[in-house]
N, C-alpha and C. Protein backbone atom coordinates (compact mmCIF):
# COMPACT_ATOMS: atom_id res chain seq x y z
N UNK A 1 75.23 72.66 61.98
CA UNK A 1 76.13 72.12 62.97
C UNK A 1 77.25 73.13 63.19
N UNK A 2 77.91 73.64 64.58
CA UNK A 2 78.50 74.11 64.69
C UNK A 2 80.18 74.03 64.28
N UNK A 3 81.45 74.51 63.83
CA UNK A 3 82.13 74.13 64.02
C UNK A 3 83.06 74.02 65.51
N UNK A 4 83.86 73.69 65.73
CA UNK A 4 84.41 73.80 66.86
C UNK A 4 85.12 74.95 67.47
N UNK A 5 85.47 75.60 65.73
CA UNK A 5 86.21 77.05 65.86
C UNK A 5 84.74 78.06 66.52
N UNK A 6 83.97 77.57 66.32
CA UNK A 6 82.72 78.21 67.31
C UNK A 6 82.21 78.58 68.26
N UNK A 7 82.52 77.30 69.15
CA UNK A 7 82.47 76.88 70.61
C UNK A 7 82.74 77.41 71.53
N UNK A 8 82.60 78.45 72.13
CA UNK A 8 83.39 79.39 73.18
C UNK A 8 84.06 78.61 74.25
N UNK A 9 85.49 79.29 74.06
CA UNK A 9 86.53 78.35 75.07
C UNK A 9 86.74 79.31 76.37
N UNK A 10 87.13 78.39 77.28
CA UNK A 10 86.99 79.32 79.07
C UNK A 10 88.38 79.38 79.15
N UNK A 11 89.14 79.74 79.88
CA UNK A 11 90.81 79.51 80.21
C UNK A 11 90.43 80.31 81.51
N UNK A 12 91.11 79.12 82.85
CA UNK A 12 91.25 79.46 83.56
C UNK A 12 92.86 78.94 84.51
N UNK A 13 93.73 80.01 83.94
CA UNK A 13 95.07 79.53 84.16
C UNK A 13 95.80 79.29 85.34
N UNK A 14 94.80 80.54 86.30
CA UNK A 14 95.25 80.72 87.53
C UNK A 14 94.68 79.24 88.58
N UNK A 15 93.36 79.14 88.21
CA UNK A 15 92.71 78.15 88.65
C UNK A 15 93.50 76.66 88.79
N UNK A 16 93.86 76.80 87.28
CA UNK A 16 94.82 75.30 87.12
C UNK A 16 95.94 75.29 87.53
N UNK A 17 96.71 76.44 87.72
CA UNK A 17 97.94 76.55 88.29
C UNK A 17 97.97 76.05 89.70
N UNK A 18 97.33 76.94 90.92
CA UNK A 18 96.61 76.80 92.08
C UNK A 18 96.24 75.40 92.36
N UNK A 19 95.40 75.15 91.83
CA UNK A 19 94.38 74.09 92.19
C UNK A 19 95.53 72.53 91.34
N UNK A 20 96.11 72.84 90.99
CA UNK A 20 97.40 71.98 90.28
C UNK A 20 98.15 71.36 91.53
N UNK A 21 98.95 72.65 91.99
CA UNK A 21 100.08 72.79 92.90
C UNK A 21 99.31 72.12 94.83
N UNK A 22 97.90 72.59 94.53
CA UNK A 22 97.32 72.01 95.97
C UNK A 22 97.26 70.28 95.33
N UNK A 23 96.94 70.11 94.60
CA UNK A 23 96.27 68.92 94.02
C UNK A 23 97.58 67.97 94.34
N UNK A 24 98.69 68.34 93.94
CA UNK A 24 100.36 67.97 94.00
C UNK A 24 100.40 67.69 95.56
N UNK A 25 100.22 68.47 96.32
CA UNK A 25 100.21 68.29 97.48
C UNK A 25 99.24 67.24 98.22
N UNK A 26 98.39 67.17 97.87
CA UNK A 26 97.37 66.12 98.28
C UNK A 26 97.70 65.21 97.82
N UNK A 27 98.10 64.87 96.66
CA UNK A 27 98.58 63.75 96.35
C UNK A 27 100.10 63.01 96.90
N UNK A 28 100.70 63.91 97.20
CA UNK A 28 101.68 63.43 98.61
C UNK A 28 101.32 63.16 99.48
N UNK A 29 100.47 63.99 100.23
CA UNK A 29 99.55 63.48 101.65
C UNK A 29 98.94 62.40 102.08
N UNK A 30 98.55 61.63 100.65
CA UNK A 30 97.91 60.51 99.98
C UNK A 30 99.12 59.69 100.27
N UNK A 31 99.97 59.77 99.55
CA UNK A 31 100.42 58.76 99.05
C UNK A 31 101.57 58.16 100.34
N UNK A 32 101.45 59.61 101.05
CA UNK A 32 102.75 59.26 102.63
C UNK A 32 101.42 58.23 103.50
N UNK A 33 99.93 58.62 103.66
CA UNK A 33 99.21 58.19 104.55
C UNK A 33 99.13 56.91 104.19
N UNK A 34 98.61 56.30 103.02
CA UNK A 34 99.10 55.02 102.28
C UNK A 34 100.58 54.21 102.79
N UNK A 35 101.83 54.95 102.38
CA UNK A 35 102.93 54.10 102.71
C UNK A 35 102.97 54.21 104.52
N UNK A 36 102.34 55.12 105.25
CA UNK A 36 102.51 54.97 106.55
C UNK A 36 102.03 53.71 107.42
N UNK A 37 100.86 53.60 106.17
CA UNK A 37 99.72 52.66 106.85
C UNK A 37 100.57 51.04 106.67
N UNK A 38 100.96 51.64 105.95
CA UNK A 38 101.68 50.13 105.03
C UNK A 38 102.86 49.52 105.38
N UNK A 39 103.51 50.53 106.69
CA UNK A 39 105.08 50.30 106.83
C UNK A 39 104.41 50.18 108.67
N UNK A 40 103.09 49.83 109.01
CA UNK A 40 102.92 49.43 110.35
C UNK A 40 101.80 48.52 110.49
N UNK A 41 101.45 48.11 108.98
CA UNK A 41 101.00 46.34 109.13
C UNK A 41 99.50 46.36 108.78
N UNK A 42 99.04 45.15 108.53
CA UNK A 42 97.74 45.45 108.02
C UNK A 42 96.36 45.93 108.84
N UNK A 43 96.92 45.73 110.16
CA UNK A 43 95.73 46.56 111.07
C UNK A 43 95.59 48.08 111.26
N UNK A 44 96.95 48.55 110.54
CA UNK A 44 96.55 50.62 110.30
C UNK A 44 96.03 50.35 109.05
N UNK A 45 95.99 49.61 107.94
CA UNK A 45 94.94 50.27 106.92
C UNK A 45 93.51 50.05 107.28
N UNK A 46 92.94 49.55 108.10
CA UNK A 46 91.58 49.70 108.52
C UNK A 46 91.56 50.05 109.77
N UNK A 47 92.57 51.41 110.41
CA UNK A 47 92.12 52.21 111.45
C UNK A 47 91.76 52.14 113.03
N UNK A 48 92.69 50.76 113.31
CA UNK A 48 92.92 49.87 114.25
C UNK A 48 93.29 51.19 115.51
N UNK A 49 92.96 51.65 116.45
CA UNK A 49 92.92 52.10 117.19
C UNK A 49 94.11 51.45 118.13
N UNK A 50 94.21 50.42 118.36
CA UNK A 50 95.01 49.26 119.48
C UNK A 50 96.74 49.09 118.81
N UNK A 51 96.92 50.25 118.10
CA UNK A 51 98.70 49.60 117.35
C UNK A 51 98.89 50.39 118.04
N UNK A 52 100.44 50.11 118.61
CA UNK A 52 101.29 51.77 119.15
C UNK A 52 101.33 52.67 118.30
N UNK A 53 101.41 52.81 116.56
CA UNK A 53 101.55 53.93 116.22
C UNK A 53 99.68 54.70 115.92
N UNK A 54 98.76 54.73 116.49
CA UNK A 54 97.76 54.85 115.98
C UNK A 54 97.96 56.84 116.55
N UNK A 55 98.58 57.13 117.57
CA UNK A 55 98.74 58.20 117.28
C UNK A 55 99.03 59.44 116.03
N UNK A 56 99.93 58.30 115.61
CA UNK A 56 100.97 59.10 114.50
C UNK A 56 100.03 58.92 113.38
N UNK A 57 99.68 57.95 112.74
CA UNK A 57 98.87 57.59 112.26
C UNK A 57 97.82 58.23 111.81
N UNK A 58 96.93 58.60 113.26
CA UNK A 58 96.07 59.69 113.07
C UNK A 58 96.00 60.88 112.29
N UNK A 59 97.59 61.28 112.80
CA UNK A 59 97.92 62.33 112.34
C UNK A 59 98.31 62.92 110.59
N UNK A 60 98.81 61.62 110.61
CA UNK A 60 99.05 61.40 109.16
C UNK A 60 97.95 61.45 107.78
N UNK A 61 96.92 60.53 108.40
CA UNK A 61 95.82 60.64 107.82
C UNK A 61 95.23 61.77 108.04
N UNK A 62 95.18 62.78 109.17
CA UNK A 62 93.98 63.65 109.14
C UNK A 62 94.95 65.21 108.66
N UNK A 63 96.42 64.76 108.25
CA UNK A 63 97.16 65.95 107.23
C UNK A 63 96.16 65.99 105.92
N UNK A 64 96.11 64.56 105.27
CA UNK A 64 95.80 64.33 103.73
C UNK A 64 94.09 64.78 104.18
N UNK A 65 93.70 64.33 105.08
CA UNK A 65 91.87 64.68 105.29
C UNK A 65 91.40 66.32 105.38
N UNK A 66 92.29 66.82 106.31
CA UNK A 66 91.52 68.02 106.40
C UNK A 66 92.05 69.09 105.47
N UNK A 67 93.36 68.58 104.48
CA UNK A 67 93.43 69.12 103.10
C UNK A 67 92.23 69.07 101.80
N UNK A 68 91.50 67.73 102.27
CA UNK A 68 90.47 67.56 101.39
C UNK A 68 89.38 68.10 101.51
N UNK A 69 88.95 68.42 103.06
CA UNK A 69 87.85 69.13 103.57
C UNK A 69 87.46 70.77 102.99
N UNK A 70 89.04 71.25 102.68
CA UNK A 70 89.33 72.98 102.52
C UNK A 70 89.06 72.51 100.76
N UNK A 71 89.87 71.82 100.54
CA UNK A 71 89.73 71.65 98.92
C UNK A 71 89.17 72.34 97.43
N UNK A 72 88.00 71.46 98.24
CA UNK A 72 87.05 71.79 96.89
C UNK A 72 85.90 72.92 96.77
N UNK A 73 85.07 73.36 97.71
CA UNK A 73 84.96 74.72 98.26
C UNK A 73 85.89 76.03 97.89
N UNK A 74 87.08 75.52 98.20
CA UNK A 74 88.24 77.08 98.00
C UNK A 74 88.16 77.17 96.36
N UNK A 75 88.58 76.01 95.50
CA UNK A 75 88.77 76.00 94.24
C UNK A 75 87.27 76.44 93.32
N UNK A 76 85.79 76.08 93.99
CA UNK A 76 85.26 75.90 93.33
C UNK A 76 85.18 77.61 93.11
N UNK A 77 84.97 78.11 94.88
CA UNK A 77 85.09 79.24 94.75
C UNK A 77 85.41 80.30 93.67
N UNK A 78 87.40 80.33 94.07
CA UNK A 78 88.16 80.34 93.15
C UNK A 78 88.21 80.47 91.38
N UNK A 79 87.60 79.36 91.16
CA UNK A 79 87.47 79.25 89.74
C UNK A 79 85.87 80.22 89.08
N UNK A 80 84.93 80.45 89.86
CA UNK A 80 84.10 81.46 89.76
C UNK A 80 84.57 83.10 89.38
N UNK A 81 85.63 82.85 90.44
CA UNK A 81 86.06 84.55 90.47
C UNK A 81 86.67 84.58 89.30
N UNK A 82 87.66 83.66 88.77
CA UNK A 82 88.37 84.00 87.79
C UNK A 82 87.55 83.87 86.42
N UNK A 83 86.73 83.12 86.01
CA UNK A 83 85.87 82.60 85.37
C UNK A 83 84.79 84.23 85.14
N UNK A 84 84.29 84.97 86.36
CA UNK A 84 83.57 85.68 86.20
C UNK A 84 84.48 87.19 85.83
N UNK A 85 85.85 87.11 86.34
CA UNK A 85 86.70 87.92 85.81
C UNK A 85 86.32 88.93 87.15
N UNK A 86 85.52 88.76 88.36
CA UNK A 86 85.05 89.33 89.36
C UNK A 86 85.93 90.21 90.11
N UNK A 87 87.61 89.57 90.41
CA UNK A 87 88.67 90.30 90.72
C UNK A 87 89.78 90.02 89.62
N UNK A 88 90.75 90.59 90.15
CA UNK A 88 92.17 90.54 89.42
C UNK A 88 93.08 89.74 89.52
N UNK A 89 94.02 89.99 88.36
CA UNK A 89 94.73 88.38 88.71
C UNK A 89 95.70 88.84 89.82
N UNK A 90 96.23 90.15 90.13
CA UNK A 90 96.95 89.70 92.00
C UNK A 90 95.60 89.40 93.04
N UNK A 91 94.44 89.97 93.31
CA UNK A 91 93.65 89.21 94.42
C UNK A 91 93.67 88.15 93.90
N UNK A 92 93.78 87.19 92.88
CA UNK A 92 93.27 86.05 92.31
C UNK A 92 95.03 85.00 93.26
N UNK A 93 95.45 85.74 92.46
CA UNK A 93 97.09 84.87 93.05
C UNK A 93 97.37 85.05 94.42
N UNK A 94 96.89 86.39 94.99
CA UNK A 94 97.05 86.61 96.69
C UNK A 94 96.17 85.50 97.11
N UNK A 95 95.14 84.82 96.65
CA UNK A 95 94.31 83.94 97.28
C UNK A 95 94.69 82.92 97.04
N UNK A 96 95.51 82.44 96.13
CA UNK A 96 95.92 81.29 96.13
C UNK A 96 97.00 80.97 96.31
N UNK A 97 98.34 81.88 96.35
CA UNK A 97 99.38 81.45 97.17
C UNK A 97 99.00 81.51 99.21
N UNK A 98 98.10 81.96 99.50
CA UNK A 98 97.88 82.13 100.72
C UNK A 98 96.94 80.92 101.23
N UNK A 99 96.48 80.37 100.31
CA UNK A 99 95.67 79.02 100.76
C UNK A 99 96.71 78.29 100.29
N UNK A 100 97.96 77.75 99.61
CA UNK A 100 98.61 76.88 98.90
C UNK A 100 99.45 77.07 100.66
N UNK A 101 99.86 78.39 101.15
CA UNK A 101 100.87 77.97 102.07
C UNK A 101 100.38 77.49 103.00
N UNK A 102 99.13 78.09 103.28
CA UNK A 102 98.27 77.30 104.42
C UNK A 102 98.18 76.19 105.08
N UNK A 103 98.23 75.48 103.35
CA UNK A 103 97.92 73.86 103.48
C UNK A 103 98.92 73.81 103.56
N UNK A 104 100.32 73.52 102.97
CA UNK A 104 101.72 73.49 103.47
C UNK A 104 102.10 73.48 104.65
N UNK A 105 101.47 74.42 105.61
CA UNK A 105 102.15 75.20 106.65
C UNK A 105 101.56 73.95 107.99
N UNK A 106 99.57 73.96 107.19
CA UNK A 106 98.79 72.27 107.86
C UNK A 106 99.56 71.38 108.01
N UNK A 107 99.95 70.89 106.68
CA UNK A 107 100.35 69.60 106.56
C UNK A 107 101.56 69.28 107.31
N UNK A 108 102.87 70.56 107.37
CA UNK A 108 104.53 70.76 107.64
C UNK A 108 103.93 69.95 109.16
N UNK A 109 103.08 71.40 109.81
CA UNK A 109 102.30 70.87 111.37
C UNK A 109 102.20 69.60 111.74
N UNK A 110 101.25 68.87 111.06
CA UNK A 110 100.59 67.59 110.91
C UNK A 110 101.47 66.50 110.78
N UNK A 111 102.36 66.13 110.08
CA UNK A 111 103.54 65.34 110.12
C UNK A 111 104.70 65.64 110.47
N UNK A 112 104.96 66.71 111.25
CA UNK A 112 106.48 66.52 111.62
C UNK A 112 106.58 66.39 113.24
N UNK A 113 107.50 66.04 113.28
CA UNK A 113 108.20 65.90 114.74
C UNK A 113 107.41 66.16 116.11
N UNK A 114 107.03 65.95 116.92
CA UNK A 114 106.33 66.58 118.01
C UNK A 114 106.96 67.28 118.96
N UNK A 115 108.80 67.38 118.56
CA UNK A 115 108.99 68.93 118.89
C UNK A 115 108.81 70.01 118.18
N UNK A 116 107.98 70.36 117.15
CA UNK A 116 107.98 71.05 116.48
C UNK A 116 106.47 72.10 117.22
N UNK A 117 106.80 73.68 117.17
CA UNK A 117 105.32 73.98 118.32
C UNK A 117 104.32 74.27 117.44
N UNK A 118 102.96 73.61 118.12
CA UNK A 118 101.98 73.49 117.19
C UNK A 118 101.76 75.07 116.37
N UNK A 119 101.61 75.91 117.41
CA UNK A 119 100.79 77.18 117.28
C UNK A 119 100.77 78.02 115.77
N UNK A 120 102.04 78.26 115.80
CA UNK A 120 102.23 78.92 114.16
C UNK A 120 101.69 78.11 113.19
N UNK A 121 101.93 77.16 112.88
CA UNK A 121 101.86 76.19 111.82
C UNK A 121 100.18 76.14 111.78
N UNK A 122 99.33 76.04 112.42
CA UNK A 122 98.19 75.56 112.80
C UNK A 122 97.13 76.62 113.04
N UNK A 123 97.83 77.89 113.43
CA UNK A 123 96.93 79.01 113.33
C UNK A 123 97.07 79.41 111.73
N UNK A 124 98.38 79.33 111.34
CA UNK A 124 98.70 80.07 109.99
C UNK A 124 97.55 78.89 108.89
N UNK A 125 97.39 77.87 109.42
CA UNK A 125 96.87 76.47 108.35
C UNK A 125 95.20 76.93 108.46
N UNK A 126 95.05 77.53 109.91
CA UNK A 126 93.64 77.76 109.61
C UNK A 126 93.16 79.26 108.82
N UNK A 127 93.76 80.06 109.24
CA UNK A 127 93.74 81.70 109.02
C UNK A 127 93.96 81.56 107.28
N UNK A 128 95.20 80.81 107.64
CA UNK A 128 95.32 81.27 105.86
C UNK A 128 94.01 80.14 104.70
N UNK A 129 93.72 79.26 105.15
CA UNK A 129 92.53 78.43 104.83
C UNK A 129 91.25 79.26 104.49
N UNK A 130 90.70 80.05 105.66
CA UNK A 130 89.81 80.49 105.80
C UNK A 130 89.59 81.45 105.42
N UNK A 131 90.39 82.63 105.64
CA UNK A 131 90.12 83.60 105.15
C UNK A 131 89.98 83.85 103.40
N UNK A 132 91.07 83.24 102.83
CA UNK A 132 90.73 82.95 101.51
C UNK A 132 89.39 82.54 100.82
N UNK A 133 88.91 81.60 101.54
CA UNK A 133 87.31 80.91 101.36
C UNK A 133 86.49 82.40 101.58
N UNK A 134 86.57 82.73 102.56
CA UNK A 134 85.96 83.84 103.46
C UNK A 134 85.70 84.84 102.06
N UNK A 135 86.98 85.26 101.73
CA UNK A 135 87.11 86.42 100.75
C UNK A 135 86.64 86.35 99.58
N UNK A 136 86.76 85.16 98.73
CA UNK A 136 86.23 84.52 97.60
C UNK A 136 84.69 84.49 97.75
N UNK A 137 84.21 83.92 99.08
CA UNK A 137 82.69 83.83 99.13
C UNK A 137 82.64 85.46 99.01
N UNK A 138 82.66 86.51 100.03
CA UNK A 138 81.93 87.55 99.63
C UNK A 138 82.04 88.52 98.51
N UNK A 139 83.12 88.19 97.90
CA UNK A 139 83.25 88.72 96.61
C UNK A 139 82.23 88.48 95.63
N UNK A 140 82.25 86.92 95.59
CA UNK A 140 81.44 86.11 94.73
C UNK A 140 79.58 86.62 95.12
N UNK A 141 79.51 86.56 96.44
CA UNK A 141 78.15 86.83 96.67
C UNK A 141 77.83 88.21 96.32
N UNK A 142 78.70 89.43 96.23
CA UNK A 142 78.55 90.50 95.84
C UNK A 142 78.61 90.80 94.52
N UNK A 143 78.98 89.94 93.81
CA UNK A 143 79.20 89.89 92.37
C UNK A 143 77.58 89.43 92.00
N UNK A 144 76.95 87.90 92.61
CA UNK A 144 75.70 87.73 92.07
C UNK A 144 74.67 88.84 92.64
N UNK A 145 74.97 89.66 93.62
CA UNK A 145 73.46 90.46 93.80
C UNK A 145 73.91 91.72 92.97
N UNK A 146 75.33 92.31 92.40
CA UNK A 146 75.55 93.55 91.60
C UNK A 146 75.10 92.85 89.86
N UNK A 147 75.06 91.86 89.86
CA UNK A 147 74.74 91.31 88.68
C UNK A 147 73.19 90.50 88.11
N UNK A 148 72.40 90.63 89.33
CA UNK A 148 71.36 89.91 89.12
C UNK A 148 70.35 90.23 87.55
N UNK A 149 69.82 89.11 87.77
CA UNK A 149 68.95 89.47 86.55
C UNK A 149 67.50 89.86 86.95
């Protein structure tokens, strides 16, 4: 039987840091789309189209949604590279403060004011989203064909 002092342990700090601080954020996104729903009656928690605020509403919910969509993909990514030790810890942190502001920059977009102008907020939410994913995938895919067995 093995002992435990045996067991090979993983540490992935950057991962948890990152994927912490987005997680923090989603869980606000959550928890505002919840009290939004809740402070305009029981026909926004089942998505009532017919309230005056179903605009806002929308919006609210699809901050916390299309944070969830980028999510788990970026991290799983993410946690590969670091895990495989594939890049370094600044590409590792350039990728994840640049998807952390992203979603920030989404979400700032997504719930505030509708004088606020979409463009920056919303190009920066996608660019900085994507490209991160983007970069992580071909790293990662270049890592399994320089490494194949």
């Amino acid at each position: 039987m093995a002992s435990v002092s045996s067991v090979p342990t993983v540490s992935l700090p950057l991962t948890a840091l990152y994927s912490g601080a987005v997680g923090a954020l989603f869980a606000l996104l959550s928890l505002r789309a919840f009290l939004y729903r809740g402070s305009k009656g029981a026909k926004a928690y089942f998505g009532d189209q017919n309230i005056p605020a179903a605009p806002k509403l929308q919006s609210v919910v699809r901050a916390q949604g299309n944070l969830a969509e980028y999510y788990a993909a970026f991290f799983v990514l993410f946690a590969v590279l670091e895990f495989n030790k594939v890049v370094g810890s600044t590409m590792l942190n350039g990728l994840g403060i640049c998807f952390f502001l992203a979603r920030l920059s989404h979400a700032f977009y997504m719930i505030s004011p509708d004088s606020i102008p979409p463009i920056p907020f919303r190009a920066f939410g996608f660019v900085g989203s994507f490209a991160p994913i983007a970069i992580a995938s071909i790293y990662n895919v270049a890592y399994g064909f320089h490494n194949k067995y």
